[in-house]
PDB file of N, CA and C in Angstrom:
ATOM      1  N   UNK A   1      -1.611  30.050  24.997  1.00  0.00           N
ATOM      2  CA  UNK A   1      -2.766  29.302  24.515  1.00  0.00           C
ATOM      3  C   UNK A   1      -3.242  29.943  23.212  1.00  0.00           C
ATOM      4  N   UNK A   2      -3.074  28.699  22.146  1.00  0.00           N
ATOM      5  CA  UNK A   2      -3.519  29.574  20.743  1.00  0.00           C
ATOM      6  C   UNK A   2      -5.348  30.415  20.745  1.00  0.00           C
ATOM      7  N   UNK A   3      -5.449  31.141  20.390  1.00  0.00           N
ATOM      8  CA  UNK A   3      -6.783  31.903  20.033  1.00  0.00           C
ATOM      9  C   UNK A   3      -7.536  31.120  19.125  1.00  0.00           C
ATOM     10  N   UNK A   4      -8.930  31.106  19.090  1.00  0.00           N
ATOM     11  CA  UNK A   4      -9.845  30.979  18.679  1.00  0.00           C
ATOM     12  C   UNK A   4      -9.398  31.011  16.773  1.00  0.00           C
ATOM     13  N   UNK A   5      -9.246  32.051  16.617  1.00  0.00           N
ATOM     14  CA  UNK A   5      -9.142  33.255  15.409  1.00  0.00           C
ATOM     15  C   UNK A   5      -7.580  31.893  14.628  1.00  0.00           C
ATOM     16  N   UNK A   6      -6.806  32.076  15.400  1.00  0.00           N
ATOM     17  CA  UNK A   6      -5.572  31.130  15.496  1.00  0.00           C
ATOM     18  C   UNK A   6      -5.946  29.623  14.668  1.00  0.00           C
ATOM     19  N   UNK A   7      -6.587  29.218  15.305  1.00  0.00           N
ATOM     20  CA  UNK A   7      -7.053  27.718  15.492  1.00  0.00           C
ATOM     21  C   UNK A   7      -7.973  27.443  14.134  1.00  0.00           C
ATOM     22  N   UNK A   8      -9.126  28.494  13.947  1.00  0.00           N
ATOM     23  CA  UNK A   8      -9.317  28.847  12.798  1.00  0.00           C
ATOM     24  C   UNK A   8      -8.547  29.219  11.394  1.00  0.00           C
ATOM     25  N   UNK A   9      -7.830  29.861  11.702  1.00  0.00           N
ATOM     26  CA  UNK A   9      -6.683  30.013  10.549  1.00  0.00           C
ATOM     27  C   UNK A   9      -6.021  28.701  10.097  1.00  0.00           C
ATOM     28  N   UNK A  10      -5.557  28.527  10.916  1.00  0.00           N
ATOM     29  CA  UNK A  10      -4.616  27.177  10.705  1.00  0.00           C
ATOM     30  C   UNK A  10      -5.143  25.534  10.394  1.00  0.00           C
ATOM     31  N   UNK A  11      -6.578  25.824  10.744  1.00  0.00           N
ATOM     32  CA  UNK A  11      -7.886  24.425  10.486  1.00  0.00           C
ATOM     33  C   UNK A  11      -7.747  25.239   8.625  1.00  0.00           C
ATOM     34  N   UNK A  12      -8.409  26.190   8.178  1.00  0.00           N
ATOM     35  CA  UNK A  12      -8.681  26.656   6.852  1.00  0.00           C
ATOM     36  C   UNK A  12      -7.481  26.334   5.925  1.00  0.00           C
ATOM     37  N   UNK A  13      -6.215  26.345   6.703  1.00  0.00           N
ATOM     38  CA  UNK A  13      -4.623  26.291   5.712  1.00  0.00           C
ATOM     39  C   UNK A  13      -4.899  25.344   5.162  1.00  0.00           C
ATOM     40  N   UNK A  14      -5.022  24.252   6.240  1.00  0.00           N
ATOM     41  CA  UNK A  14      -4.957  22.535   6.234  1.00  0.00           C
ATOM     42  C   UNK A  14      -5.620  22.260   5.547  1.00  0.00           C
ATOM     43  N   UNK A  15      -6.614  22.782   5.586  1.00  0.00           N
ATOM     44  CA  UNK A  15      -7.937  22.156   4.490  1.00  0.00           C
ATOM     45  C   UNK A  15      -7.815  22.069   2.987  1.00  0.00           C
ATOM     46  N   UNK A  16      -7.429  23.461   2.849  1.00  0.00           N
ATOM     47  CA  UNK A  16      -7.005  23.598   1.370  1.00  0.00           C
ATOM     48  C   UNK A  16      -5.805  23.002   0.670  1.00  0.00           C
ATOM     49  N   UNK A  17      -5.194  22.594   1.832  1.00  0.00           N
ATOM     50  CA  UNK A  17      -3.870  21.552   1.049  1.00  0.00           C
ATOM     51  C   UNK A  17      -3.758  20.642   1.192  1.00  0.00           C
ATOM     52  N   UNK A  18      -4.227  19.294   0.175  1.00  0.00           N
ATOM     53  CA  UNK A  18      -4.736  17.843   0.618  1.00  0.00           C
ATOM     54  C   UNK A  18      -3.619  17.243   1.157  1.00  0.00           C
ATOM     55  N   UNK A  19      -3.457  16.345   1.356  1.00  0.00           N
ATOM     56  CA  UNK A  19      -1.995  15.916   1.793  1.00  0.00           C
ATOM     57  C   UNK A  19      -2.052  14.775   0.422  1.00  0.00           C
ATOM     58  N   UNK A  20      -0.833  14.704  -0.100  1.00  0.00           N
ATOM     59  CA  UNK A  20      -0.155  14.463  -1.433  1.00  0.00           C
ATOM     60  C   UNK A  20      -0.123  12.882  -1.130  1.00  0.00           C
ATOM     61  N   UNK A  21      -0.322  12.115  -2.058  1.00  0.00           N
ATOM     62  CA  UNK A  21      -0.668  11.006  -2.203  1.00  0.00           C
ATOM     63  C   UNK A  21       0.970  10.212  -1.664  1.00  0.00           C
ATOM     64  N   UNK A  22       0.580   8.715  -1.121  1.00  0.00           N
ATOM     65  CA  UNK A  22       1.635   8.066  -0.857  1.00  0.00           C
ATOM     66  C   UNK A  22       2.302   7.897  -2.660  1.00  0.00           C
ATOM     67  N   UNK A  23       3.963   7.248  -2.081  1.00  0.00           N
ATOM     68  CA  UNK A  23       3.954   6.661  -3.087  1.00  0.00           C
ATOM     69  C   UNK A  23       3.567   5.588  -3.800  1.00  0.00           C
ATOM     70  N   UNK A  24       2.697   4.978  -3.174  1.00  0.00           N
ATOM     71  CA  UNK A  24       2.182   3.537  -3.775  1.00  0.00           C
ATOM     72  C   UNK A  24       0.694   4.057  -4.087  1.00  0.00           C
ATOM     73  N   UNK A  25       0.227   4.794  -3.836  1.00  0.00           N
ATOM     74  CA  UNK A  25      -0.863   5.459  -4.675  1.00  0.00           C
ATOM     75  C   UNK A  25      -1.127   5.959  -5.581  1.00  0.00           C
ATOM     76  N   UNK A  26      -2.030   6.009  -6.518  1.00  0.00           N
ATOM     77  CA  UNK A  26      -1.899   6.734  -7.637  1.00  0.00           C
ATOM     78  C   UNK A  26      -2.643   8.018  -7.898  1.00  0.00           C
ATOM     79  N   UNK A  27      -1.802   8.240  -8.376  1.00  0.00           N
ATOM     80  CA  UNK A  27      -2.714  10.302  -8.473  1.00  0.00           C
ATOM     81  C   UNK A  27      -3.988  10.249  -9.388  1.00  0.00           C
ATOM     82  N   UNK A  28      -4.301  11.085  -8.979  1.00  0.00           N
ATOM     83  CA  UNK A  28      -5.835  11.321  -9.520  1.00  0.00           C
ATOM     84  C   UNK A  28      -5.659  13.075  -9.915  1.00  0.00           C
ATOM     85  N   UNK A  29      -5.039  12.896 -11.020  1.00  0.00           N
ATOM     86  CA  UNK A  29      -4.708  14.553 -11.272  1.00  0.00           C
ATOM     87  C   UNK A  29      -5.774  15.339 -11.638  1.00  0.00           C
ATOM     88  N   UNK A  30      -7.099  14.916 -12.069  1.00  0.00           N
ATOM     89  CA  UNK A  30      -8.188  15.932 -11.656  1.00  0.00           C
ATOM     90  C   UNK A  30      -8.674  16.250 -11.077  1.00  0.00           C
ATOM     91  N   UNK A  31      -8.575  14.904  -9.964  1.00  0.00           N
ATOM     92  CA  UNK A  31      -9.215  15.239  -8.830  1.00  0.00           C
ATOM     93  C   UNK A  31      -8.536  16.285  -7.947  1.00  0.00           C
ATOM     94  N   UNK A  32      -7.635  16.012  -7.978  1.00  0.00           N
ATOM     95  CA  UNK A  32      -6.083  17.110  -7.491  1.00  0.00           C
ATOM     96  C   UNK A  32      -6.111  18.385  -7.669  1.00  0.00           C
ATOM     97  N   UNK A  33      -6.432  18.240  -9.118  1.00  0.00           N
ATOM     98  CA  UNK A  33      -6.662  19.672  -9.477  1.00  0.00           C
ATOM     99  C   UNK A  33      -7.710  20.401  -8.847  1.00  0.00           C
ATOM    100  N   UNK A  34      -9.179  19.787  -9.069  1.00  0.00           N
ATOM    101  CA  UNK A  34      -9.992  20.421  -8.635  1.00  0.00           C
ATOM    102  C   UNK A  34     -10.491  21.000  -7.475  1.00  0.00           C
ATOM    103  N   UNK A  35      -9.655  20.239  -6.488  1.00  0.00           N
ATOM    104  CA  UNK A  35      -9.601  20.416  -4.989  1.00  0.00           C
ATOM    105  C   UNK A  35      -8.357  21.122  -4.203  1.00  0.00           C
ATOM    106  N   UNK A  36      -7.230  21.114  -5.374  1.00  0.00           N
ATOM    107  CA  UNK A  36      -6.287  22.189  -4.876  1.00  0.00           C
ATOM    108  C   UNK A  36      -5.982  23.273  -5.822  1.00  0.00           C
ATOM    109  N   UNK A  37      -6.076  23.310  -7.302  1.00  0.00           N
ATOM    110  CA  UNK A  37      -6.204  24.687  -7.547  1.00  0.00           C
ATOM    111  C   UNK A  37      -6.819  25.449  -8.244  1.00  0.00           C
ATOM    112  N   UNK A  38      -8.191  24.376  -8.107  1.00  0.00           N
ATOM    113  CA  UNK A  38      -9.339  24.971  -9.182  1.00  0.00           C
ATOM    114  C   UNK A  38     -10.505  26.055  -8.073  1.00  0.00           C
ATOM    115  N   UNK A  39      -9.833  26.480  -6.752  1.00  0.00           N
ATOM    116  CA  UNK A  39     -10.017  27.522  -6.424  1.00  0.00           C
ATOM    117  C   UNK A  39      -9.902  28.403  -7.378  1.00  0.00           C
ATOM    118  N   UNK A  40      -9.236  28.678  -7.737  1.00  0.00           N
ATOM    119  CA  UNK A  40      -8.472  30.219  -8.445  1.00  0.00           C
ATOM    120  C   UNK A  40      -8.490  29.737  -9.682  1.00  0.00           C
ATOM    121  N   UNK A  41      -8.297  28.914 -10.525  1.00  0.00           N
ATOM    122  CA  UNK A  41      -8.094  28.341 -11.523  1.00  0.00           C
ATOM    123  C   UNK A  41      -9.500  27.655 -12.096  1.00  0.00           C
ATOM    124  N   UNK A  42     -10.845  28.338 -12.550  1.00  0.00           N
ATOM    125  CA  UNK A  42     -11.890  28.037 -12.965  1.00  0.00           C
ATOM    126  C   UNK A  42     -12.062  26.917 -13.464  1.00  0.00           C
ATOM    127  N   UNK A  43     -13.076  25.839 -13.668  1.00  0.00           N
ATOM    128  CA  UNK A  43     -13.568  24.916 -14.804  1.00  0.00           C
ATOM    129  C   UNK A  43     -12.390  24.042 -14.936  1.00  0.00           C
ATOM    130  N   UNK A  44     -11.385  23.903 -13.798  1.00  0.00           N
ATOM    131  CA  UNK A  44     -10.676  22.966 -14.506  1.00  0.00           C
ATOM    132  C   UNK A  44      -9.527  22.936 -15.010  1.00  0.00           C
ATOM    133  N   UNK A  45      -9.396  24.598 -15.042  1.00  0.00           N
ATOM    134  CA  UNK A  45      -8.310  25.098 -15.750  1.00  0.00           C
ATOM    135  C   UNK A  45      -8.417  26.012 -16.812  1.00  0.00           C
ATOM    136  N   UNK A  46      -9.761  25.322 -17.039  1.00  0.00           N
ATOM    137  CA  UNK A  46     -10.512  25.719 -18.854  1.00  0.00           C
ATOM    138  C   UNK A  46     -10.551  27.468 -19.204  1.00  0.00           C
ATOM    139  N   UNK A  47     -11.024  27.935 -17.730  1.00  0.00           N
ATOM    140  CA  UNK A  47     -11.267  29.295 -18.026  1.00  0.00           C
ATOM    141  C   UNK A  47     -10.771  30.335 -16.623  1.00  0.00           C
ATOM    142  N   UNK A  48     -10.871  31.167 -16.876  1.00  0.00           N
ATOM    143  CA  UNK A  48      -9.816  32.393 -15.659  1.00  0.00           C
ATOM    144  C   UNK A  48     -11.132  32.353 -14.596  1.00  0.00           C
ATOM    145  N   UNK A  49     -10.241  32.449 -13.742  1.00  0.00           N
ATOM    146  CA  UNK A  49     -11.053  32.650 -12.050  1.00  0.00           C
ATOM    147  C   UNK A  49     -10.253  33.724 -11.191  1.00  0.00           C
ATOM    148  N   UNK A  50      -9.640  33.205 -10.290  1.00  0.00           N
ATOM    149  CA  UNK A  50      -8.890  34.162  -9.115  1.00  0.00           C
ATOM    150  C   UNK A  50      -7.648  34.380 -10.175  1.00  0.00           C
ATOM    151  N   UNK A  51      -7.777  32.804 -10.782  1.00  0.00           N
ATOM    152  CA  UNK A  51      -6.051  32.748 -11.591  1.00  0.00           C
ATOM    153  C   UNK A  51      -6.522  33.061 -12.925  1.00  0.00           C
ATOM    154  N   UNK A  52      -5.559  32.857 -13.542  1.00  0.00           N
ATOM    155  CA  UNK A  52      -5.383  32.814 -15.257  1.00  0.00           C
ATOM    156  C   UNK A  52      -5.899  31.278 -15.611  1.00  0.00           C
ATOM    157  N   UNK A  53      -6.737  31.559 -16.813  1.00  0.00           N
ATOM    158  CA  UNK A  53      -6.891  29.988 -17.670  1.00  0.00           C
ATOM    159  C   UNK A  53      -5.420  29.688 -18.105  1.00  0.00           C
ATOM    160  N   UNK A  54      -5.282  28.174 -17.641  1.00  0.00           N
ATOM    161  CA  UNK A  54      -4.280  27.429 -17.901  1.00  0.00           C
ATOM    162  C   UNK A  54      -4.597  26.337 -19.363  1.00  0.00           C
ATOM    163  N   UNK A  55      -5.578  26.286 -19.727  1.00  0.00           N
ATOM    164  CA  UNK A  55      -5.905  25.382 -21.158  1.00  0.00           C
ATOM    165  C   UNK A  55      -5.661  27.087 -22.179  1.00  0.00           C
ATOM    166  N   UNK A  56      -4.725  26.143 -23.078  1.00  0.00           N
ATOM    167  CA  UNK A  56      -4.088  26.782 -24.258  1.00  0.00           C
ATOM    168  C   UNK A  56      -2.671  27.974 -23.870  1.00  0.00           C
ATOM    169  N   UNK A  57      -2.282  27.763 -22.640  1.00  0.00           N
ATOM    170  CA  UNK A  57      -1.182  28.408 -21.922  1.00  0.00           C
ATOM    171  C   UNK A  57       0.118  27.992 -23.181  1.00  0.00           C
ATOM    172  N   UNK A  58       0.439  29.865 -23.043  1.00  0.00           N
ATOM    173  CA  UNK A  58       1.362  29.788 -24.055  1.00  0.00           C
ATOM    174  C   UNK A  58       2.909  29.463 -23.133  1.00  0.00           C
ATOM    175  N   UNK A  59       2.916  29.473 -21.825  1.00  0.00           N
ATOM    176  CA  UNK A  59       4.239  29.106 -21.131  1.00  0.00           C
ATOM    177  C   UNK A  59       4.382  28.367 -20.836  1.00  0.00           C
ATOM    178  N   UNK A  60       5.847  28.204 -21.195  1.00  0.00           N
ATOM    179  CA  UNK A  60       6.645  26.353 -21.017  1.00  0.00           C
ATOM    180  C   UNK A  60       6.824  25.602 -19.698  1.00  0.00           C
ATOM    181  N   UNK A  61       6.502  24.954 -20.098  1.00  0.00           N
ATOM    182  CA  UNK A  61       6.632  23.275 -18.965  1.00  0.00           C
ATOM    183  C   UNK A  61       7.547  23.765 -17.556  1.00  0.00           C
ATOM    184  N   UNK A  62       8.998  24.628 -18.312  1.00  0.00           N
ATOM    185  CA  UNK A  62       9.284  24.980 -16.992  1.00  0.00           C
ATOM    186  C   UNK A  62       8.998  26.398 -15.898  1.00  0.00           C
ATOM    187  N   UNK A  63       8.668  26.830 -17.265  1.00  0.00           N
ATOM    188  CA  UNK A  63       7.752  28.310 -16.127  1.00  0.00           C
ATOM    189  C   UNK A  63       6.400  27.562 -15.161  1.00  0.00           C
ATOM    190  N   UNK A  64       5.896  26.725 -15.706  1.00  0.00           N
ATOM    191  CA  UNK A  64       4.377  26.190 -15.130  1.00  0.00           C
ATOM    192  C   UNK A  64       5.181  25.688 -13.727  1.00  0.00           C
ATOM    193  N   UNK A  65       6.149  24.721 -13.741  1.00  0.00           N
ATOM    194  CA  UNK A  65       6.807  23.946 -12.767  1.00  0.00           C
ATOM    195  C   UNK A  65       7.533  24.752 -11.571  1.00  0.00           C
ATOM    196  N   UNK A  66       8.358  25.788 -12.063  1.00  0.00           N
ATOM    197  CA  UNK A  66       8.672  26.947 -11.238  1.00  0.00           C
ATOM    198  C   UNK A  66       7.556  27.601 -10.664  1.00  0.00           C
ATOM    199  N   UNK A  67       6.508  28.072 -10.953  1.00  0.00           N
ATOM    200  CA  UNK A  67       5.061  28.725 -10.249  1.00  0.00           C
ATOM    201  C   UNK A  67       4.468  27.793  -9.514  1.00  0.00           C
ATOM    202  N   UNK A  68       4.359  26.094  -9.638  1.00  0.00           N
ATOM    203  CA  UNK A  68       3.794  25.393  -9.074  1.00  0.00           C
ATOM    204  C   UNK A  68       4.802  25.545  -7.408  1.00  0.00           C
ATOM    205  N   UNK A  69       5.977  25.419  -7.813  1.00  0.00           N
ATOM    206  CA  UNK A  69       6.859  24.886  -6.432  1.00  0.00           C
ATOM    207  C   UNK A  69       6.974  25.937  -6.202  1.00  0.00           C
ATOM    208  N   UNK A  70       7.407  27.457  -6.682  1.00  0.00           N
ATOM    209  CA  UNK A  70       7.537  28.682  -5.886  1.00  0.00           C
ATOM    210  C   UNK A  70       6.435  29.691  -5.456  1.00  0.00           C
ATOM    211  N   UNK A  71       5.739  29.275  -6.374  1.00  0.00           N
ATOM    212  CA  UNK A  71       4.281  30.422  -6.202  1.00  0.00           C
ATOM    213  C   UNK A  71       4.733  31.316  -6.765  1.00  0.00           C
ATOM    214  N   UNK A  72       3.600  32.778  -6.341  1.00  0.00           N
ATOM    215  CA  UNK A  72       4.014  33.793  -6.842  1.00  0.00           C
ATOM    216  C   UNK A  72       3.264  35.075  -5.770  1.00  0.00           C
ATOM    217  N   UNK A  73       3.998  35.440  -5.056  1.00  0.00           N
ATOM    218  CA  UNK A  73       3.552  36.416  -4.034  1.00  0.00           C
ATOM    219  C   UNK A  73       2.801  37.013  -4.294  1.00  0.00           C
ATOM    220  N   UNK A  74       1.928  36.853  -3.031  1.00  0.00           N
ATOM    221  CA  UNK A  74       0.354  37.932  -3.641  1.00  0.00           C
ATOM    222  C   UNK A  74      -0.553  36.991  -4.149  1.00  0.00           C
ATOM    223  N   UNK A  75      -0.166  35.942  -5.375  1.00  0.00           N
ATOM    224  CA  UNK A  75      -1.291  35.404  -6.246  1.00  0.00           C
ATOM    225  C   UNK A  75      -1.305  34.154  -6.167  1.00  0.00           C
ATOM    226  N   UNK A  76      -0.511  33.499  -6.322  1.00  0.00           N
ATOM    227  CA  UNK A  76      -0.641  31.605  -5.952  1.00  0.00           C
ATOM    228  C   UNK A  76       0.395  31.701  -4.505  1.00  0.00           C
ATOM    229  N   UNK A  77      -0.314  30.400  -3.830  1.00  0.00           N
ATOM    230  CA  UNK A  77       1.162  29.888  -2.887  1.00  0.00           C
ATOM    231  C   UNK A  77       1.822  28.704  -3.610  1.00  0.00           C
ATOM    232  N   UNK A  78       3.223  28.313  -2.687  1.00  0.00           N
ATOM    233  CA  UNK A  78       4.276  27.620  -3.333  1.00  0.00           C
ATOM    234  C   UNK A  78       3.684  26.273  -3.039  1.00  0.00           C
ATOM    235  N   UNK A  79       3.841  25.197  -3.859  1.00  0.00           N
ATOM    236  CA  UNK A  79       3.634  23.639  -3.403  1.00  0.00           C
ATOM    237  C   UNK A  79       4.406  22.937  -4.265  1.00  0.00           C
ATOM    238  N   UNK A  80       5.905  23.705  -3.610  1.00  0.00           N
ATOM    239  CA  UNK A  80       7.055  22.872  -4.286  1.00  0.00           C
ATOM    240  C   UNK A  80       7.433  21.890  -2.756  1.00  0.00           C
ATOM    241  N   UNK A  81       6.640  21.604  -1.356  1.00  0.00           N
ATOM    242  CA  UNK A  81       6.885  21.387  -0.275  1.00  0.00           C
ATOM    243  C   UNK A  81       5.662  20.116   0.055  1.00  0.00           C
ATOM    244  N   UNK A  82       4.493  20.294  -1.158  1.00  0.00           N
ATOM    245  CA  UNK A  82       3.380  19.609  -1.141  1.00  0.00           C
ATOM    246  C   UNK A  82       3.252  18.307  -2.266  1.00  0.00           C
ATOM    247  N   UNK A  83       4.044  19.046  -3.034  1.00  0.00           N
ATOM    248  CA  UNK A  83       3.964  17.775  -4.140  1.00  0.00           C
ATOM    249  C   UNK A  83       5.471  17.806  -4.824  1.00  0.00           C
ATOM    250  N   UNK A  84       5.651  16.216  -5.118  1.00  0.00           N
ATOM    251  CA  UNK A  84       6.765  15.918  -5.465  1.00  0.00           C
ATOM    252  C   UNK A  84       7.221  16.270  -7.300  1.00  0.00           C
ATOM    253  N   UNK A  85       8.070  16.120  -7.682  1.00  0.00           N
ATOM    254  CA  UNK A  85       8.784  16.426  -9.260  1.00  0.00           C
ATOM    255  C   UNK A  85       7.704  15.920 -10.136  1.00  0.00           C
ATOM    256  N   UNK A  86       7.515  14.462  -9.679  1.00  0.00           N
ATOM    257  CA  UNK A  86       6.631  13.453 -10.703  1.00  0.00           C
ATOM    258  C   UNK A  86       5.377  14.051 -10.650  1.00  0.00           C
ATOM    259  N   UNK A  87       4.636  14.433  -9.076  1.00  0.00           N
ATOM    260  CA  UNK A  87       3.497  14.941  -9.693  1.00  0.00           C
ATOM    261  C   UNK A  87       2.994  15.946 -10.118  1.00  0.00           C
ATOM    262  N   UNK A  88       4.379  17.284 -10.055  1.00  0.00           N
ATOM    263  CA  UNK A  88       4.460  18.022 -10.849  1.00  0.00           C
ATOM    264  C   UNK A  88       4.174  18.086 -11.940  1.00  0.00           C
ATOM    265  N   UNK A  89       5.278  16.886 -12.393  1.00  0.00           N
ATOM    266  CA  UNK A  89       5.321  16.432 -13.393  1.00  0.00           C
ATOM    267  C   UNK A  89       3.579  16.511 -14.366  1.00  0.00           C
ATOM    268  N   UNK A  90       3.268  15.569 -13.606  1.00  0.00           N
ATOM    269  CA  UNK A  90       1.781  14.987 -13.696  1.00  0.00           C
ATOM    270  C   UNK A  90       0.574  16.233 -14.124  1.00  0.00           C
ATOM    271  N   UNK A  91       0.568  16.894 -13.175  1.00  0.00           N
ATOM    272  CA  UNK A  91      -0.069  18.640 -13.483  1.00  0.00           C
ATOM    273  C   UNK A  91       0.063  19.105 -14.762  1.00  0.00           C
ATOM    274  N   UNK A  92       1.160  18.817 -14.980  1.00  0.00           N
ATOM    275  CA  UNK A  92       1.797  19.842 -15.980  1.00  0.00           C
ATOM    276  C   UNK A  92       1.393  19.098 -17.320  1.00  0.00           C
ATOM    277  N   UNK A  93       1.198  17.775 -17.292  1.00  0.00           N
ATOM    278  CA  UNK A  93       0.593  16.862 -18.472  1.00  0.00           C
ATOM    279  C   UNK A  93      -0.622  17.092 -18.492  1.00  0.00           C
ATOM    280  N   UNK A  94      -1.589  17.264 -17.183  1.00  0.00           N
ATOM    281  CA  UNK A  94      -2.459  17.682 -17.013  1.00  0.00           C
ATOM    282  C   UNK A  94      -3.501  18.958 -17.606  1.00  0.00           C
ATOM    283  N   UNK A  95      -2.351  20.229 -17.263  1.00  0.00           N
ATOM    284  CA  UNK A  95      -2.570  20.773 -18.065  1.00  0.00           C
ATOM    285  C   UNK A  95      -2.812  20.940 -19.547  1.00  0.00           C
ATOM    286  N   UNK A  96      -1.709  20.532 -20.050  1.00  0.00           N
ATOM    287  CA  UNK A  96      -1.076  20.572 -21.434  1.00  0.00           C
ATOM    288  C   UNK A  96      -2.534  19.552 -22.503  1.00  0.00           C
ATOM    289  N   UNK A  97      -2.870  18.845 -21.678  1.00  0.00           N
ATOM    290  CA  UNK A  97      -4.291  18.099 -22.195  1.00  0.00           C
ATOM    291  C   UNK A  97      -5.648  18.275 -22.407  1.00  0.00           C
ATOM    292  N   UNK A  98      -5.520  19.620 -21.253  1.00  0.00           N
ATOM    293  CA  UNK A  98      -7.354  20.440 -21.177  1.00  0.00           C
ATOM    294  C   UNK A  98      -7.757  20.692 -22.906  1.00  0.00           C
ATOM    295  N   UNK A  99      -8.993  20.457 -22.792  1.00  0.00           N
ATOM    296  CA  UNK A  99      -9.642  21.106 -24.450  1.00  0.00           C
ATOM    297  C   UNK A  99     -11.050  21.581 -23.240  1.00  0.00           C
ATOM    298  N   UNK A 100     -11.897  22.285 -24.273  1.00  0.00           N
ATOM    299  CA  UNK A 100     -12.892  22.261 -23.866  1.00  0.00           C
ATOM    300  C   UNK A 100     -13.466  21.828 -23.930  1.00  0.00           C
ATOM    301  N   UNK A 101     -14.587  21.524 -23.107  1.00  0.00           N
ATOM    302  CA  UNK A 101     -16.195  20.774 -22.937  1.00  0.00           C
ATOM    303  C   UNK A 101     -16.983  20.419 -24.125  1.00  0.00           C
ATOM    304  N   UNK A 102     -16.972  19.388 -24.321  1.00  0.00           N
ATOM    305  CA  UNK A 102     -18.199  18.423 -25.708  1.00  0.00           C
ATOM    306  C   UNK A 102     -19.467  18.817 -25.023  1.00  0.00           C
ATOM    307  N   UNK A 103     -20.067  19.557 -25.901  1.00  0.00           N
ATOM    308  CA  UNK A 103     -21.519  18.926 -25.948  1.00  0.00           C
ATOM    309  C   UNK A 103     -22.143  19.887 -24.908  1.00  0.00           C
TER     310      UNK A 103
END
């Protein structure tokens, strides 16, 4: 019989990893962002938190894509199992688009 402590753990995993849009849905890549890795990843991206600021990231499309699907032990987990190529894809445009805040 799982534990208390157990049951807890495994409710907190779930939470933090939305479940990835059908394919007939359309992504909402900020919203995405902000709810799966703007934990660690401040403002959006805009500025450093747990993670590194990702607006004005000097590494390429495929280092970003490799860290998304493999993680990096210790500091991000992998969600090459959570999200597909395209909306990888998608992130990664995502990124590449941040400026900072008007006004």
């Amino acid at each position: 019989m799982p534990t208390l402590a157990a049951l807890v753990t495994i409710s907190t995993l779930s939470a933090q990893q939305p479940a990835p849009p059908t394919q007939n849905e359309e992504l909402d890549v900020g919203q995405l962002f902000a709810t799966t890795c703007g934990w660690c990843h401040s403002d959006g991206g805009r500025a450093a938190g747990k993670g590194p600021q990702l607006m004005d990231t000097k590494r390429d499309d495929e280092f970003i894509r490799n860290r998304i699907k493999h993680g990096k032990e210790g500091a991000m987990p992998a969600f090459g199992v959570v999200f597909s190529d395209a909306q990888i894809d998608e992130i990664i445009k995502y990124i590449r688009a941040l400026k900072p805040h008007q006004g």
